[in-house]
PDB file of N, CA and C in Angstrom:
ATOM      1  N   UNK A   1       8.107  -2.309  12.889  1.00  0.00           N
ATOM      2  CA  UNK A   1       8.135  -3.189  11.741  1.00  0.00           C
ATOM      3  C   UNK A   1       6.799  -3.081  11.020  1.00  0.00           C
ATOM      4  N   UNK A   2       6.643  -3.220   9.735  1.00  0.00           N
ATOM      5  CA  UNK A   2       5.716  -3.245   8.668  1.00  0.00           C
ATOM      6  C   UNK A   2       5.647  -4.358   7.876  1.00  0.00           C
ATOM      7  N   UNK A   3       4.530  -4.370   7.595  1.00  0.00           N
ATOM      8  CA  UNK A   3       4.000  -5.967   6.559  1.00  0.00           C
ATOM      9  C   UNK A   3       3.582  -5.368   5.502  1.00  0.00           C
ATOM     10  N   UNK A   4       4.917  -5.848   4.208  1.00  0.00           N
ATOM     11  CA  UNK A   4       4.240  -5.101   3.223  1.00  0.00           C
ATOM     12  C   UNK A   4       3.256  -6.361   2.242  1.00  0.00           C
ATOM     13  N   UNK A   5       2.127  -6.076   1.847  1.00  0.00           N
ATOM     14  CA  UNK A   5       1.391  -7.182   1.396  1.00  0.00           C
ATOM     15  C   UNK A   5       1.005  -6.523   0.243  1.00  0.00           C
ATOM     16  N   UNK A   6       0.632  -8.000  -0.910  1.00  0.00           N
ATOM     17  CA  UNK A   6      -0.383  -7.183  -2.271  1.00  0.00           C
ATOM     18  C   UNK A   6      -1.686  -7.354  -1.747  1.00  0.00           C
ATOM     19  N   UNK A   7      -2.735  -7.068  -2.469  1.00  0.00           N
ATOM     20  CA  UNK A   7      -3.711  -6.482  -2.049  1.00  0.00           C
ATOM     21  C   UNK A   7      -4.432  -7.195  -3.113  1.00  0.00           C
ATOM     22  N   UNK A   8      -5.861  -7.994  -3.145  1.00  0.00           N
ATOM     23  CA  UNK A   8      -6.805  -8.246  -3.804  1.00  0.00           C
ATOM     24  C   UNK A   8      -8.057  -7.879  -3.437  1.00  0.00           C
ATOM     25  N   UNK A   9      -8.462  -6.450  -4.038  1.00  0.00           N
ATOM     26  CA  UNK A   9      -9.622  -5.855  -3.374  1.00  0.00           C
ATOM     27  C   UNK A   9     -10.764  -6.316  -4.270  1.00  0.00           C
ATOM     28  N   UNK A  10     -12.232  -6.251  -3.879  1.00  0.00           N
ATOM     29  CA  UNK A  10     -12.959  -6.125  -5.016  1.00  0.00           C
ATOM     30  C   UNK A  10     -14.020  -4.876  -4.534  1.00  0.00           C
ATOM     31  N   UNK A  11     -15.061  -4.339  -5.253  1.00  0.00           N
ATOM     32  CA  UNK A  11     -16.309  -3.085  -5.441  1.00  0.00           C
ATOM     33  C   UNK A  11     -16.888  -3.585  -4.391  1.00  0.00           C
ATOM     34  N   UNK A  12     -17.175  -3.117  -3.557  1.00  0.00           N
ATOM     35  CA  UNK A  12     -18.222  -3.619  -2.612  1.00  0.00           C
ATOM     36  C   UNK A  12     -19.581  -2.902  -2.995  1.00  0.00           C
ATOM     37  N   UNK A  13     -19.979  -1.697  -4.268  1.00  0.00           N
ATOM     38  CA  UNK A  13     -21.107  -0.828  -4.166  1.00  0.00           C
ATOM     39  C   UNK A  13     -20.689   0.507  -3.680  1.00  0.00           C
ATOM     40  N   UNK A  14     -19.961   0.471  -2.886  1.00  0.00           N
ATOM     41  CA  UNK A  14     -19.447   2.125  -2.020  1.00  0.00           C
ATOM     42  C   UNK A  14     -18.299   2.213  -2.068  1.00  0.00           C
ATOM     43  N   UNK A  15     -17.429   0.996  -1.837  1.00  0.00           N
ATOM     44  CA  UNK A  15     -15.821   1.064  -2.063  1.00  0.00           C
ATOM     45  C   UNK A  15     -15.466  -0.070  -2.342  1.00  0.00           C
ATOM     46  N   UNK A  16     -13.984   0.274  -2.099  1.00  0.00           N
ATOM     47  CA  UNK A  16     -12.642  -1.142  -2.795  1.00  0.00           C
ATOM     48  C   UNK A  16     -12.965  -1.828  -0.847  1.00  0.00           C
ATOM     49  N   UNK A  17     -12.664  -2.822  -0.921  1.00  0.00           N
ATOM     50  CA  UNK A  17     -12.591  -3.705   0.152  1.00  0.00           C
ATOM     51  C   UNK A  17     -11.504  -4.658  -0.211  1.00  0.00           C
ATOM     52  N   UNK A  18     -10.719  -5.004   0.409  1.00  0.00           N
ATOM     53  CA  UNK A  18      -9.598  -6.423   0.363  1.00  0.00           C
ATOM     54  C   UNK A  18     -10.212  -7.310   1.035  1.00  0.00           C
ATOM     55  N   UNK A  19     -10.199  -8.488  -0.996  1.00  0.00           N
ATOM     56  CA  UNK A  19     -10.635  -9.770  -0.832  1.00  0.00           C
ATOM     57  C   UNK A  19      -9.373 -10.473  -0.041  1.00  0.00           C
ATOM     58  N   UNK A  20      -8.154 -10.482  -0.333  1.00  0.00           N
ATOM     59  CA  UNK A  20      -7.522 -11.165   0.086  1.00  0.00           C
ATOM     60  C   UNK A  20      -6.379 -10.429   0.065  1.00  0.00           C
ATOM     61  N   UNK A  21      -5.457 -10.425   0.954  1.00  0.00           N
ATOM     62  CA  UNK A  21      -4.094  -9.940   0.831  1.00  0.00           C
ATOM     63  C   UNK A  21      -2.766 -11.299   1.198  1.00  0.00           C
ATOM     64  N   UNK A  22      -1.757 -10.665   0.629  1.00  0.00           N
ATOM     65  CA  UNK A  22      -0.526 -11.569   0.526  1.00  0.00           C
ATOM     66  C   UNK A  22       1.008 -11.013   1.072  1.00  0.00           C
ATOM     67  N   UNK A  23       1.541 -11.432   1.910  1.00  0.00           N
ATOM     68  CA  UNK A  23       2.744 -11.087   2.526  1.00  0.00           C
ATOM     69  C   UNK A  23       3.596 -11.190   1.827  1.00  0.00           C
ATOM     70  N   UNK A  24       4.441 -10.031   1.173  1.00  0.00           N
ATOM     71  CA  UNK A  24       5.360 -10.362   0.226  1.00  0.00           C
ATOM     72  C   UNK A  24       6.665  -9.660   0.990  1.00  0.00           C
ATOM     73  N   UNK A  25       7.174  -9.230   2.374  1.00  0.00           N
ATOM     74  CA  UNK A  25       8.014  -9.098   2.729  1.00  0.00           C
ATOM     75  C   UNK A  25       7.687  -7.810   3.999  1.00  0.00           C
ATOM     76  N   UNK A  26       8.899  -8.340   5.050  1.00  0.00           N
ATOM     77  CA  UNK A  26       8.686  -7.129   6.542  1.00  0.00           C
ATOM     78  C   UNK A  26       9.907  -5.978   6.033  1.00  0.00           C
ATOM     79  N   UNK A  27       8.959  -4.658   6.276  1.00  0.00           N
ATOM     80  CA  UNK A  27       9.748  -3.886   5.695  1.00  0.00           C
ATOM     81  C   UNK A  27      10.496  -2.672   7.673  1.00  0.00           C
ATOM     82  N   UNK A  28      11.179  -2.613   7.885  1.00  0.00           N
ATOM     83  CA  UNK A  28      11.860  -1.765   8.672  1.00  0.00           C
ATOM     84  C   UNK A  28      11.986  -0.618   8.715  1.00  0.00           C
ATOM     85  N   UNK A  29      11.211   0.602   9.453  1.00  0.00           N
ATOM     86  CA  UNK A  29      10.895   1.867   9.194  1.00  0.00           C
ATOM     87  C   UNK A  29      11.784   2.561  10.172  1.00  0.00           C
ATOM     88  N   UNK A  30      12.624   3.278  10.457  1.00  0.00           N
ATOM     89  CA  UNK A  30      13.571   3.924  11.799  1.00  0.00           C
ATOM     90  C   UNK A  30      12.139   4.888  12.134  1.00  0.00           C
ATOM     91  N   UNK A  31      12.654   5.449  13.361  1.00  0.00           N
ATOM     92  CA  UNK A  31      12.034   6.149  14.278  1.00  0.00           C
ATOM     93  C   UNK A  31      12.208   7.260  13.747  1.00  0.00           C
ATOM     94  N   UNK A  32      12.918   8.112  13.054  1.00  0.00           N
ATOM     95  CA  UNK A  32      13.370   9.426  12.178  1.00  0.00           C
ATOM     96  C   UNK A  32      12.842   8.988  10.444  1.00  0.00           C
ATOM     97  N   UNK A  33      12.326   8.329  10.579  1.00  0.00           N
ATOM     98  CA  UNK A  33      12.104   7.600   9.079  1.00  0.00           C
ATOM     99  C   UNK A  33      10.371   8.186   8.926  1.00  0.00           C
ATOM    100  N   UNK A  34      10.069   8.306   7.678  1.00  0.00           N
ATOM    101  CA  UNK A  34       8.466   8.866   7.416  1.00  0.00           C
ATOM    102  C   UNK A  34       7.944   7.285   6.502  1.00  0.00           C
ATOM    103  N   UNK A  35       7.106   7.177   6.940  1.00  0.00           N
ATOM    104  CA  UNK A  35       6.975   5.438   6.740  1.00  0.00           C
ATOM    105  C   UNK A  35       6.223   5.594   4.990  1.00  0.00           C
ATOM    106  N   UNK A  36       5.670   6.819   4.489  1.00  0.00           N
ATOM    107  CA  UNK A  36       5.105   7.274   3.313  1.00  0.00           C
ATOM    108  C   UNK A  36       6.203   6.996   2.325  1.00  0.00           C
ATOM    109  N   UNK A  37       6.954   7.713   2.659  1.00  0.00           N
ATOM    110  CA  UNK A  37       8.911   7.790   1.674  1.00  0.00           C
ATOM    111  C   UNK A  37       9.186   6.307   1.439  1.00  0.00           C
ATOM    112  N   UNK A  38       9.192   5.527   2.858  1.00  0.00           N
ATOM    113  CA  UNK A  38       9.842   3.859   2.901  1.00  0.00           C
ATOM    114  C   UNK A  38       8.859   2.914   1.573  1.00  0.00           C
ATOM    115  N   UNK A  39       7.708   3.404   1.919  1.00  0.00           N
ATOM    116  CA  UNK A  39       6.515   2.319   1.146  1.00  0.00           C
ATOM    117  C   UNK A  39       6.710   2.853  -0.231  1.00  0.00           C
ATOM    118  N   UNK A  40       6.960   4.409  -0.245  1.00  0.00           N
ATOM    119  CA  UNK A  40       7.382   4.706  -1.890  1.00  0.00           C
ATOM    120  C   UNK A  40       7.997   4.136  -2.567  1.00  0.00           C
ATOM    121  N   UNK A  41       9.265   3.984  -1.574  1.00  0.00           N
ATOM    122  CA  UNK A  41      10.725   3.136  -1.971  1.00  0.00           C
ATOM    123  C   UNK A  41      10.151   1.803  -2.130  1.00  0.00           C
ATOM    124  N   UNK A  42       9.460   1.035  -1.736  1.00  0.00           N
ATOM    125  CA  UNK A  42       9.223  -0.471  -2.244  1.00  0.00           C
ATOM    126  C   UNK A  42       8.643  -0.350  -2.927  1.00  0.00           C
ATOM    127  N   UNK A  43       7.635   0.658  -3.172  1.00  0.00           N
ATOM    128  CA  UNK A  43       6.673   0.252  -4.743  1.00  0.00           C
ATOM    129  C   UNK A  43       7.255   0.603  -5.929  1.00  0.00           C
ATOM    130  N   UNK A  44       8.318   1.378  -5.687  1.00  0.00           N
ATOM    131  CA  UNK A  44       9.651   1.511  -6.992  1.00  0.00           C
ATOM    132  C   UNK A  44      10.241   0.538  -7.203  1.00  0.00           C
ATOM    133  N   UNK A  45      10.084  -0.788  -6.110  1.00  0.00           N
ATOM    134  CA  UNK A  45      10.804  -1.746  -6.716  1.00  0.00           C
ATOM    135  C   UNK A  45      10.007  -2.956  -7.119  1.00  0.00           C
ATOM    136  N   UNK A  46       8.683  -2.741  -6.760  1.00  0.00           N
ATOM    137  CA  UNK A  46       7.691  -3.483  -7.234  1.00  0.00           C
ATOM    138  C   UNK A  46       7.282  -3.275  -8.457  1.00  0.00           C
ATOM    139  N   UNK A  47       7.173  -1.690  -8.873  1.00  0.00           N
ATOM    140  CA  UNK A  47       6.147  -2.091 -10.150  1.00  0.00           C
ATOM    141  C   UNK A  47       7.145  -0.831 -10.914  1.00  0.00           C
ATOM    142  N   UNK A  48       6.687  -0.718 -11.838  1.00  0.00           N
ATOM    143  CA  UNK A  48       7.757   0.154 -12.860  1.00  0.00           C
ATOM    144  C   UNK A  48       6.584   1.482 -13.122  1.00  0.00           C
ATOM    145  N   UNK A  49       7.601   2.506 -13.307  1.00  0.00           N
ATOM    146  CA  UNK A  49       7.716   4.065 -12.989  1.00  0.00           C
ATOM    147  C   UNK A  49       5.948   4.260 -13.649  1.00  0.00           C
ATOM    148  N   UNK A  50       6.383   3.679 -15.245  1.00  0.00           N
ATOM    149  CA  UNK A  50       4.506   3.835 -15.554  1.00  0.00           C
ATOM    150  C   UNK A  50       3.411   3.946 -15.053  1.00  0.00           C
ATOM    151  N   UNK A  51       3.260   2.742 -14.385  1.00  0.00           N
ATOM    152  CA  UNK A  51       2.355   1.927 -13.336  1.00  0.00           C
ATOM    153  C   UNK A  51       2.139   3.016 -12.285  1.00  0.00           C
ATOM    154  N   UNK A  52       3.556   3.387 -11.490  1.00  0.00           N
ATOM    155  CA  UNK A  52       3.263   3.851 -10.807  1.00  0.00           C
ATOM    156  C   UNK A  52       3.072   5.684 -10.918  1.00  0.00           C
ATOM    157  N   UNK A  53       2.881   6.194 -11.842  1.00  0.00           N
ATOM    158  CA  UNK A  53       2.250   7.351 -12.267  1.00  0.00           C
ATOM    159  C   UNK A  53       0.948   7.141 -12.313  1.00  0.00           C
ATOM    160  N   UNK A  54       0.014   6.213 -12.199  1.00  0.00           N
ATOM    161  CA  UNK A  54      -1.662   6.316 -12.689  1.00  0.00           C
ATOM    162  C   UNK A  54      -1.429   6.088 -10.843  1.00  0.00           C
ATOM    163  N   UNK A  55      -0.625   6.175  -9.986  1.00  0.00           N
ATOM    164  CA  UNK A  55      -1.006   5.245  -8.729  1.00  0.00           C
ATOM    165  C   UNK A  55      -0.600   6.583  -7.217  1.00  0.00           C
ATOM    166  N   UNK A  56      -1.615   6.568  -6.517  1.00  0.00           N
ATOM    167  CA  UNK A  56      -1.264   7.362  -5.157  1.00  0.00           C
ATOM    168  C   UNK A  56      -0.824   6.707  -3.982  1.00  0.00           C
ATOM    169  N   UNK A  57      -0.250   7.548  -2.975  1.00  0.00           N
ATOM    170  CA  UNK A  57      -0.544   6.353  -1.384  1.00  0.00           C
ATOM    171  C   UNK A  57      -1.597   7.077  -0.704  1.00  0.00           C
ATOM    172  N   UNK A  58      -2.149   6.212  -0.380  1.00  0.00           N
ATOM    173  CA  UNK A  58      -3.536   6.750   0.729  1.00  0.00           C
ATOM    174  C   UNK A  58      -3.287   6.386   2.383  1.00  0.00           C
ATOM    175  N   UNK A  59      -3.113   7.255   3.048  1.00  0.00           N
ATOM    176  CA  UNK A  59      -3.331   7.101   4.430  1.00  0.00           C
ATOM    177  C   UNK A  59      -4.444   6.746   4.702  1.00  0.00           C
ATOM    178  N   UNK A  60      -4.247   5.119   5.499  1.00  0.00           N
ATOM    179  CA  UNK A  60      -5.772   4.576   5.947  1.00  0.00           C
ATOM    180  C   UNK A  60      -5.872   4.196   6.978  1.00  0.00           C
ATOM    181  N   UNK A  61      -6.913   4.381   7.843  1.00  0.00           N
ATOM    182  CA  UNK A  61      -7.208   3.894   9.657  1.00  0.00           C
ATOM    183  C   UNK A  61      -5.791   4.451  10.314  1.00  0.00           C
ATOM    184  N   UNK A  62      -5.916   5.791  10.091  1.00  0.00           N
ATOM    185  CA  UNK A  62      -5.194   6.923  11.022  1.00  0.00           C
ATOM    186  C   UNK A  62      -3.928   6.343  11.136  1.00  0.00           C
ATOM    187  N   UNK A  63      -3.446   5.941   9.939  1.00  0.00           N
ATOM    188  CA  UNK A  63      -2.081   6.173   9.578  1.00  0.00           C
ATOM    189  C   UNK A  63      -1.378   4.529  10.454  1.00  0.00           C
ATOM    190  N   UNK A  64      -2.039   3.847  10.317  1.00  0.00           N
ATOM    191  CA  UNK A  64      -1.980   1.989  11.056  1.00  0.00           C
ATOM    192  C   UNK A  64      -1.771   1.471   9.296  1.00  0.00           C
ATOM    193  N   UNK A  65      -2.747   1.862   8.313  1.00  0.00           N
ATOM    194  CA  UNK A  65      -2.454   1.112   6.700  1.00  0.00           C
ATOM    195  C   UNK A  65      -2.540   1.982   5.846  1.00  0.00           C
ATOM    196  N   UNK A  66      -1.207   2.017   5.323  1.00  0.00           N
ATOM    197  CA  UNK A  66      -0.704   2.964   3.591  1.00  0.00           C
ATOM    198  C   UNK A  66      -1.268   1.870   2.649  1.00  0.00           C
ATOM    199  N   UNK A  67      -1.821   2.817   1.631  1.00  0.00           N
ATOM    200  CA  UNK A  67      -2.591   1.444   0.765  1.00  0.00           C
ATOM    201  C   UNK A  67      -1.758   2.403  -0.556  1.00  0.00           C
ATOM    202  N   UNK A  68      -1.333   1.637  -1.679  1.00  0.00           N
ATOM    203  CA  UNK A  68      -1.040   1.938  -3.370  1.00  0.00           C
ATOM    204  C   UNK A  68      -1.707   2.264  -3.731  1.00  0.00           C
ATOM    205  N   UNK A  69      -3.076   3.184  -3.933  1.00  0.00           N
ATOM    206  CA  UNK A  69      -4.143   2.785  -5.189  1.00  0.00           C
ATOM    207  C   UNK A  69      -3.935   3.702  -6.354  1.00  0.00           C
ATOM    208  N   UNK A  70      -4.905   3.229  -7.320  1.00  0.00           N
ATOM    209  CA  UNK A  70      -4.787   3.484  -9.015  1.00  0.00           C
ATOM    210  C   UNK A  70      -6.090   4.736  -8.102  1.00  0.00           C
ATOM    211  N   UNK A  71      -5.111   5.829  -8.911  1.00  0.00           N
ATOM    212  CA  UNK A  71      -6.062   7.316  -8.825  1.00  0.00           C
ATOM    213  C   UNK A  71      -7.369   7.247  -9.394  1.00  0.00           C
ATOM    214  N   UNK A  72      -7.166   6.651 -10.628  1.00  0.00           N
ATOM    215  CA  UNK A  72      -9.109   6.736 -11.488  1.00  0.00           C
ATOM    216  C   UNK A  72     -10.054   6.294 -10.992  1.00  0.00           C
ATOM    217  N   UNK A  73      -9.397   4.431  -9.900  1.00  0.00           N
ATOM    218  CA  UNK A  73     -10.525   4.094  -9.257  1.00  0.00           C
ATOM    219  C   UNK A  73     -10.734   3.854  -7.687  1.00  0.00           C
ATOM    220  N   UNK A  74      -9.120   4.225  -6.963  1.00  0.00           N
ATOM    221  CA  UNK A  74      -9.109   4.024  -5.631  1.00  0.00           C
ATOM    222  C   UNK A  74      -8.720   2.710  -5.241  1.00  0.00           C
ATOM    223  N   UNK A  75      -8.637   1.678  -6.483  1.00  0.00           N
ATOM    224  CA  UNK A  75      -8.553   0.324  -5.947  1.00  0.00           C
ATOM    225  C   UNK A  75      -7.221  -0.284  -5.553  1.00  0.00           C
ATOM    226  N   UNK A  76      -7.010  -0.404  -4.160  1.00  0.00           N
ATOM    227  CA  UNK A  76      -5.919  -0.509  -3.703  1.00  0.00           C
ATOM    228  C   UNK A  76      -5.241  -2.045  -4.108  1.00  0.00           C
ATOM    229  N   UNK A  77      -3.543  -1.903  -4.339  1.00  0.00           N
ATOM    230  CA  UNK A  77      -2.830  -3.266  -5.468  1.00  0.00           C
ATOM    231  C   UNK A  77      -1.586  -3.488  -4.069  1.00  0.00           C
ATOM    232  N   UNK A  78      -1.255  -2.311  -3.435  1.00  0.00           N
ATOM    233  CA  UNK A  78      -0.198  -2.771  -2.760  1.00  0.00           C
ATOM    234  C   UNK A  78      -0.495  -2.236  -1.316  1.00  0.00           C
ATOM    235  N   UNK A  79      -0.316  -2.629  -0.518  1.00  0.00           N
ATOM    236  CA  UNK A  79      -0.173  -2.044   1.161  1.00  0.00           C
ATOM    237  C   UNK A  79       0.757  -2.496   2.271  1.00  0.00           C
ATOM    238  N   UNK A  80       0.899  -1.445   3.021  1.00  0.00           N
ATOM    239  CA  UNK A  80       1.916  -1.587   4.014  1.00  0.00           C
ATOM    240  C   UNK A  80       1.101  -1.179   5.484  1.00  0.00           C
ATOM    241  N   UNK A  81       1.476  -2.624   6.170  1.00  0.00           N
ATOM    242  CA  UNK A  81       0.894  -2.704   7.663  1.00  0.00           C
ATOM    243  C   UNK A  81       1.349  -2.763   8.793  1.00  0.00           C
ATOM    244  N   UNK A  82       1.307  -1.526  10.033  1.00  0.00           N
ATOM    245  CA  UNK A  82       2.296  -1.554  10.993  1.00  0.00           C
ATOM    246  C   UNK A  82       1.733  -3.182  11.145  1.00  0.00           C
ATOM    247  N   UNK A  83       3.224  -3.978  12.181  1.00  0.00           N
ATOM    248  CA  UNK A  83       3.149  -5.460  12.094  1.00  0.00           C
ATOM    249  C   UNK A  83       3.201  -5.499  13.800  1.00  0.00           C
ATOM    250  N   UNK A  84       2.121  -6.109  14.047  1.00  0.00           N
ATOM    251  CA  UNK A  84       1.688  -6.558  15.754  1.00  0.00           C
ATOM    252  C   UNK A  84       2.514  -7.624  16.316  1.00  0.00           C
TER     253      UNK A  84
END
């Protein structure tokens, strides 16, 4: 299981850091499932096609948090967290 949350990062000087994040729904990944594809699929239903052209997924802390971010500045808007 995965926690998909938005993300309120701010500049720390060196990078984006999350000020605060928000649980906006547990997302269900199968065992034959690539959890990159699944988080794609929700941010298609989060934000519209535009949006998500300026936007990458970043593999973060060895593949434990997929983060959304905007390519120009890295600053991550959406993420998905294996759920403990």
């Amino acid at each position: 299981m995965w926690d998909l949350r938005e993300v309120h990062a701010c500049f720390d000087g060196d990078g984006w850091v999350w000020n605060e994040s928000f649980h906006h729904k547990n997302v269900f990944v199968g065992e034959n499932e690539n959890p990159k594809e699944i988080f794609w699929q929700e941010c298609q239903m989060f934000f519209l096609q535009d949006y998500l052209s300026k936007c990458e997924i970043v593999d973060v802390n060895g593949g434990d948090i997929l983060e959304l971010q905007l390519k120009d500045s890295g600053e991550p808007v959406l993420a998905m967290v294996i759920a403990e």
